[in-house]
N, C-alpha and C. Protein backbone atom coordinates (compact mmCIF):
# COMPACT_ATOMS: atom_id res chain seq x y z
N UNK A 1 -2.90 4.44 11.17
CA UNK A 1 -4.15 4.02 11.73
C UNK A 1 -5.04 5.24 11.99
N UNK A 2 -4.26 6.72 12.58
CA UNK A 2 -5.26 7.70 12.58
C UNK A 2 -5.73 8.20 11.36
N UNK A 3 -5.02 8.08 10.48
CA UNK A 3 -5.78 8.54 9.30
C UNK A 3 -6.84 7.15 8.77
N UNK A 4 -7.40 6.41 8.94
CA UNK A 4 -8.32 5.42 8.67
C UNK A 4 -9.26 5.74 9.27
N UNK A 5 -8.85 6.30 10.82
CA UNK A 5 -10.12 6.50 12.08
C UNK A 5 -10.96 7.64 11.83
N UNK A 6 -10.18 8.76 11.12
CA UNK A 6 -10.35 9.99 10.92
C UNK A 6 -10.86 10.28 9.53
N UNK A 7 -11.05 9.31 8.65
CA UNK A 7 -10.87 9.47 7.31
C UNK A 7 -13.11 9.82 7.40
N UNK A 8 -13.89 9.03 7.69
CA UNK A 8 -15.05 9.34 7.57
C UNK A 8 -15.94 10.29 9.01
N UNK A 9 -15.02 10.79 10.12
CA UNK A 9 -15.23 11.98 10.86
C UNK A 9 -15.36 13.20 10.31
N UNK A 10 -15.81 14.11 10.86
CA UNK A 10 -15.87 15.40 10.88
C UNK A 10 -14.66 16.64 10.90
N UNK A 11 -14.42 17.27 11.07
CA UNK A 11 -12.62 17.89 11.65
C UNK A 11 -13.01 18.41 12.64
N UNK A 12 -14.11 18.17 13.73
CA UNK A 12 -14.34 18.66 14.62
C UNK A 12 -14.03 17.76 15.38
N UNK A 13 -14.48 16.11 14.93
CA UNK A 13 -14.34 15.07 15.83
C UNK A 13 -12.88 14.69 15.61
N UNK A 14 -12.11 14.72 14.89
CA UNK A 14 -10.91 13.89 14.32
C UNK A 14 -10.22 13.46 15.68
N UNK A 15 -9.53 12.29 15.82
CA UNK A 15 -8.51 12.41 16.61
C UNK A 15 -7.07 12.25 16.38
N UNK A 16 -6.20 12.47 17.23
CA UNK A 16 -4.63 12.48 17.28
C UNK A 16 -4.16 11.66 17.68
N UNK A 17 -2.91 11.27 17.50
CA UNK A 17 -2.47 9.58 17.40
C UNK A 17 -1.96 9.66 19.17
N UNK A 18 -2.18 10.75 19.97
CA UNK A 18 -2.03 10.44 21.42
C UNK A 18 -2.80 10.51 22.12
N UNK A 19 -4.14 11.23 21.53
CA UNK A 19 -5.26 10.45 21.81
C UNK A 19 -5.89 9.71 21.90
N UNK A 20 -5.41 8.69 20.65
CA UNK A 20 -6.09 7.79 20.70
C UNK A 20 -5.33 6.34 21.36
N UNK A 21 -3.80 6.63 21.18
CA UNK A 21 -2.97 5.96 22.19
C UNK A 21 -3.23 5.97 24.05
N UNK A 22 -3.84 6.83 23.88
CA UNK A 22 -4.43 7.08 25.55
C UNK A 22 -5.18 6.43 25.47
N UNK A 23 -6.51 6.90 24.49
CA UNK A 23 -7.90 6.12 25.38
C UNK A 23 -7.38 4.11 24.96
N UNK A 24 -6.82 3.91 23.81
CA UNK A 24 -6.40 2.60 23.80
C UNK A 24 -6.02 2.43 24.87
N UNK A 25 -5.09 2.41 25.56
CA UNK A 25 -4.44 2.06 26.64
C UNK A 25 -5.22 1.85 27.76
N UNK A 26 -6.47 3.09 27.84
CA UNK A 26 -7.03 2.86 28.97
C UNK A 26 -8.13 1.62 28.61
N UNK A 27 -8.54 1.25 27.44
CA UNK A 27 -9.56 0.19 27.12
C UNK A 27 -8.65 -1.22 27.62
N UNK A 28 -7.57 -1.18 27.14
CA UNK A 28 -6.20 -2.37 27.60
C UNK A 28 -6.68 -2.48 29.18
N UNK A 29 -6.28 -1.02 30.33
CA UNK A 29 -6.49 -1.60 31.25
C UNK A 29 -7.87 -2.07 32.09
N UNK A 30 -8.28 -1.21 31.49
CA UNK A 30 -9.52 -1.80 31.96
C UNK A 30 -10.72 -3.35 31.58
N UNK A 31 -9.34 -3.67 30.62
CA UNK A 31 -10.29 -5.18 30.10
C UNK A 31 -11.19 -5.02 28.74
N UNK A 32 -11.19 -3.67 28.41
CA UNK A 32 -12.02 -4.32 27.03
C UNK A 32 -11.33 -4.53 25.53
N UNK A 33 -9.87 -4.60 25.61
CA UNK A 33 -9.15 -4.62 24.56
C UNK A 33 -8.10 -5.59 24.79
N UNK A 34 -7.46 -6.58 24.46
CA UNK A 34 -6.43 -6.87 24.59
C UNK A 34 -5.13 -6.71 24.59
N UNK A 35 -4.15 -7.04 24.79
CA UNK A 35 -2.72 -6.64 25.22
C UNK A 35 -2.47 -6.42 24.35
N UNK A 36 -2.23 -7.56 23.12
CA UNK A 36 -2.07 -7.39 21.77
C UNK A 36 -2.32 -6.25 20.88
N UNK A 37 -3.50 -5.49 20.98
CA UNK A 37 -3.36 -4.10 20.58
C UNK A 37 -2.37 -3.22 21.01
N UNK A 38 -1.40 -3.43 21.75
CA UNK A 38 -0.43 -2.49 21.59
C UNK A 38 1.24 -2.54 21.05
N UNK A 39 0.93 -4.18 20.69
CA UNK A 39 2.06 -4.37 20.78
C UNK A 39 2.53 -3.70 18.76
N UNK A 40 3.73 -3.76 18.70
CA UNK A 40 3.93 -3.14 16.66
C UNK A 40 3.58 -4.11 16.27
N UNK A 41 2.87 -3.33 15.08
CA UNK A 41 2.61 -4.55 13.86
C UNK A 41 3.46 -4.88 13.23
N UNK A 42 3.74 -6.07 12.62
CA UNK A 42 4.39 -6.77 11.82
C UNK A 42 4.79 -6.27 10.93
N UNK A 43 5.87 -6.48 10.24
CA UNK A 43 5.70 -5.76 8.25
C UNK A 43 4.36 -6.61 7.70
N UNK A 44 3.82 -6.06 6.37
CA UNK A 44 3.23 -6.72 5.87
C UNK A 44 3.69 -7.11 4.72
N UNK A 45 2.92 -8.37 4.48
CA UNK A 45 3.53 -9.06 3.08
C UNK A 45 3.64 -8.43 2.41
N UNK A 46 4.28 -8.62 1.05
CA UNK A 46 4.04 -7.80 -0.49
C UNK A 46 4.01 -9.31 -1.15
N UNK A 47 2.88 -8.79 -1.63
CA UNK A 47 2.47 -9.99 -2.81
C UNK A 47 2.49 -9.81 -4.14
N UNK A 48 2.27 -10.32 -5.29
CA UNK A 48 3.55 -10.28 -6.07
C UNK A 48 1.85 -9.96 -7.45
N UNK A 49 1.28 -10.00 -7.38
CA UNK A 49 0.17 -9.16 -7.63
C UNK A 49 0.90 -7.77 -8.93
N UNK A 50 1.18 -7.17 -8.49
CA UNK A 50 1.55 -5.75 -9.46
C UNK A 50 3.16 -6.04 -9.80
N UNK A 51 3.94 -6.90 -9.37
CA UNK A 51 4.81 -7.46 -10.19
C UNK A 51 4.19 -8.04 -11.65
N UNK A 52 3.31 -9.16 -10.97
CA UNK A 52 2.73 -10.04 -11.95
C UNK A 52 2.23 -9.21 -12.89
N UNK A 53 1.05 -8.31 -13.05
CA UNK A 53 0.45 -6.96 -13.84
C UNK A 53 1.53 -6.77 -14.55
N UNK A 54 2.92 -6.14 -14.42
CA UNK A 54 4.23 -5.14 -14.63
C UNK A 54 4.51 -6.54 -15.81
N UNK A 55 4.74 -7.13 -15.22
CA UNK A 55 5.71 -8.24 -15.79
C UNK A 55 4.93 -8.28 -17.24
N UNK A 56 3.20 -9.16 -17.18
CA UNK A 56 2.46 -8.66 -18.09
C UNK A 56 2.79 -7.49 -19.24
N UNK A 57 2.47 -7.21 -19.10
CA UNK A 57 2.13 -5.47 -20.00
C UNK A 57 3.75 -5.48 -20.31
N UNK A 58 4.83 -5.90 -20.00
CA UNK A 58 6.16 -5.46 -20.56
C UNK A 58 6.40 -6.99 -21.15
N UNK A 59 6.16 -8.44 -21.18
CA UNK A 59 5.71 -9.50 -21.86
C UNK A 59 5.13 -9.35 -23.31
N UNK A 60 3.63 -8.58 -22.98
CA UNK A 60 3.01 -8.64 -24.47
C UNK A 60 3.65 -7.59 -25.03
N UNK A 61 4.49 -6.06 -24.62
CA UNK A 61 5.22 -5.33 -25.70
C UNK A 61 6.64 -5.07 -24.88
N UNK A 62 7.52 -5.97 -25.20
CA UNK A 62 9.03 -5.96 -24.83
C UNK A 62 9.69 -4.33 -25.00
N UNK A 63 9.25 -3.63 -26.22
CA UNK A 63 9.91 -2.42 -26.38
C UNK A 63 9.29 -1.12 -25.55
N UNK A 64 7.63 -1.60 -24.51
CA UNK A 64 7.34 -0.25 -24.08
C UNK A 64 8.00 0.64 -23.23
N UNK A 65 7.96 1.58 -22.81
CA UNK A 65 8.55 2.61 -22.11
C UNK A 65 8.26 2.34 -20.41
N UNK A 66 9.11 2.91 -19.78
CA UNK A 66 8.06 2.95 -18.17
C UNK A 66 7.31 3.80 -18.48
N UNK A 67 6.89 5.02 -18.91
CA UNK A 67 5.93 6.32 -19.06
C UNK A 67 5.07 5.20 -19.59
N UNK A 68 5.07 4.43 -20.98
CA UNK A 68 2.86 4.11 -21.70
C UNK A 68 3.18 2.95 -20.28
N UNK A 69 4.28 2.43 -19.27
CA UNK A 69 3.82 1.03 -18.58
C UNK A 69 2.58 1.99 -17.17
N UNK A 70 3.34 2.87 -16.92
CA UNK A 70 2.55 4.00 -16.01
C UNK A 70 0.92 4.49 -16.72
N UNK A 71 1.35 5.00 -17.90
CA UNK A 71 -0.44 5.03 -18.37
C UNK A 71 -1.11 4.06 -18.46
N UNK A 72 -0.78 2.62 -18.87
CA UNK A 72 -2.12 1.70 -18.79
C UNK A 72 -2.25 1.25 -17.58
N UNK A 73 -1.83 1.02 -16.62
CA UNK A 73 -1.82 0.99 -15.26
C UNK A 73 -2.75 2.10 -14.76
N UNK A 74 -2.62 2.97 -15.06
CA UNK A 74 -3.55 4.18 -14.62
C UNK A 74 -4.99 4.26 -15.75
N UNK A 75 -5.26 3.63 -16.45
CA UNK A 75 -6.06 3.83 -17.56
C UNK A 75 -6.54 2.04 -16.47
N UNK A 76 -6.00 1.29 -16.41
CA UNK A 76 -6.77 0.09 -15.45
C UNK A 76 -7.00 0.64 -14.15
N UNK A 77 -7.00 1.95 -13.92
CA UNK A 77 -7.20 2.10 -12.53
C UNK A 77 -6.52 0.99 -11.30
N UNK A 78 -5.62 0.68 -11.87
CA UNK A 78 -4.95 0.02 -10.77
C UNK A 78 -3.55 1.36 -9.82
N UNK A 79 -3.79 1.10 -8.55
CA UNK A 79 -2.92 2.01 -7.54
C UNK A 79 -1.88 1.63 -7.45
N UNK A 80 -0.62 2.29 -6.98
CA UNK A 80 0.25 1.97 -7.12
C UNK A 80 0.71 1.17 -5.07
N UNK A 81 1.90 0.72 -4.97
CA UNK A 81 2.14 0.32 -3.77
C UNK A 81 1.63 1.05 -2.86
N UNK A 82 1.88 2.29 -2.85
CA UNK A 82 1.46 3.01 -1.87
C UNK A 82 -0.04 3.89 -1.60
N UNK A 83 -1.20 3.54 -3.03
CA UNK A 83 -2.31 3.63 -2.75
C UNK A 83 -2.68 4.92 -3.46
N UNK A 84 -1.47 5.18 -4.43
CA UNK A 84 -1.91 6.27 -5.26
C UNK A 84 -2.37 5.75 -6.83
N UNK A 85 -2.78 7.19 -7.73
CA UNK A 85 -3.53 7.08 -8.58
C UNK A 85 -2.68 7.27 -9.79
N UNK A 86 -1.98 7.93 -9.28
CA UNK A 86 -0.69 8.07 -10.50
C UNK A 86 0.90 7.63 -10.04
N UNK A 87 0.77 6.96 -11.47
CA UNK A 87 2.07 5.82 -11.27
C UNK A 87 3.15 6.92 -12.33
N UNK A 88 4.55 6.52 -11.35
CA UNK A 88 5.88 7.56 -11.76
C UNK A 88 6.66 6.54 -12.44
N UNK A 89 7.18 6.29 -13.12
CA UNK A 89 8.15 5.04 -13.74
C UNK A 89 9.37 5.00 -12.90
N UNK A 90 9.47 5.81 -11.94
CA UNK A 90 10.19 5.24 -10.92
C UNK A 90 9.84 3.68 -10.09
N UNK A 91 8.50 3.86 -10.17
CA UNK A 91 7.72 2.51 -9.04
C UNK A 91 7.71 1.78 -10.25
N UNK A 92 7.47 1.52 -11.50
CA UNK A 92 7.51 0.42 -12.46
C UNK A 92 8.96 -0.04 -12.60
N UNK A 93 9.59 0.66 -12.48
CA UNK A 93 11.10 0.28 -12.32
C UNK A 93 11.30 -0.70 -11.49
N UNK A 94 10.78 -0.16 -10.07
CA UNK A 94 11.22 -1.18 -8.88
C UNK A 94 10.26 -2.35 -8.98
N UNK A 95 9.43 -2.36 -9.54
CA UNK A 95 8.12 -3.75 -9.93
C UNK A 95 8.69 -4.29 -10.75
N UNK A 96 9.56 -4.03 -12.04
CA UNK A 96 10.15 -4.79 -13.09
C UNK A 96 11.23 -5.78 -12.26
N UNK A 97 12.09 -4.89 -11.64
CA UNK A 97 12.86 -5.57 -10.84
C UNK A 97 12.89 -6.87 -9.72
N UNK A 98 11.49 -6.24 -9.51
CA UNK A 98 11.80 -7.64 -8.52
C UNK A 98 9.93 -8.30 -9.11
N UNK A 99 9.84 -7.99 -10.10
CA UNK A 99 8.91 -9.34 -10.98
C UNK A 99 10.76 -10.30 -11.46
N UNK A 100 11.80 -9.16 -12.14
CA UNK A 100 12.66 -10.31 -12.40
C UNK A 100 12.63 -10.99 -11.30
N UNK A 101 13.20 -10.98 -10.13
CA UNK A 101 13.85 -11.52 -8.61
C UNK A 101 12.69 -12.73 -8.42
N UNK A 102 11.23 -12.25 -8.47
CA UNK A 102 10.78 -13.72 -8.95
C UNK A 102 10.41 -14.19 -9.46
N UNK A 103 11.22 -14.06 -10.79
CA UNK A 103 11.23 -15.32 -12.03
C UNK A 103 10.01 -14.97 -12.66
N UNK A 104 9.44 -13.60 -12.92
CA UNK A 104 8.20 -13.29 -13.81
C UNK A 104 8.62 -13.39 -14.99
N UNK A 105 9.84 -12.31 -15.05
CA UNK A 105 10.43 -12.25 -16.30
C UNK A 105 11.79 -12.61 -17.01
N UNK A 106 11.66 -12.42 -18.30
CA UNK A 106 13.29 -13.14 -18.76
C UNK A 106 13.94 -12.62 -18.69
């Protein structure tokens, strides 16, 4: 979350994740935030989105490699799980896998 808060600041203004856990806390008590802001977030879903893509692209050519499944993925400018720009055929690996797990592929 501090890197989101911090991402269009200055490095003069930036803040630190116990800073900003402070002044949260003090907005909590004083009423302008709710409780709920402090409590952990949830996992978040994974949706099946870049399975579906993976599954694709290894569908229309059964014999490609993970390396060309990583270049057209990156040539679609699509990111990988974690919001990067370059895809390792390690992460197409784990997308093949569980596109099999749900029933993308044969």
């Amino acid at each position: 979350m501090v890197r989101i808060i911090n991402g269009p600041l200055p490095e003069a203004r930036r803040w630190t994740q116990s800073r900003l856990l402070r002044a949260v806390k003090a907005y909590v008590r004083d009423g302008f935030l709710p409780e709920t802001v402090l409590a952990r977030a949830g996992r978040r879903e994974t949706g099946d989105r870049l399975p579906a893509i993976v599954a694709a692209i290894k569908g229309a050519d059964p014999g490609i490699t993970l390396q060309a499944i990583c270049e057209r993925l990156e040539s679609m400018r699509e990111r990988t799980p974690r919001g990067r720009t370059r895809w390792q055929p390690s992460s197409v690996k784990m997308l093949l896998e569980r596109a099999e797990r749900l029933g993308l592929l044969e």
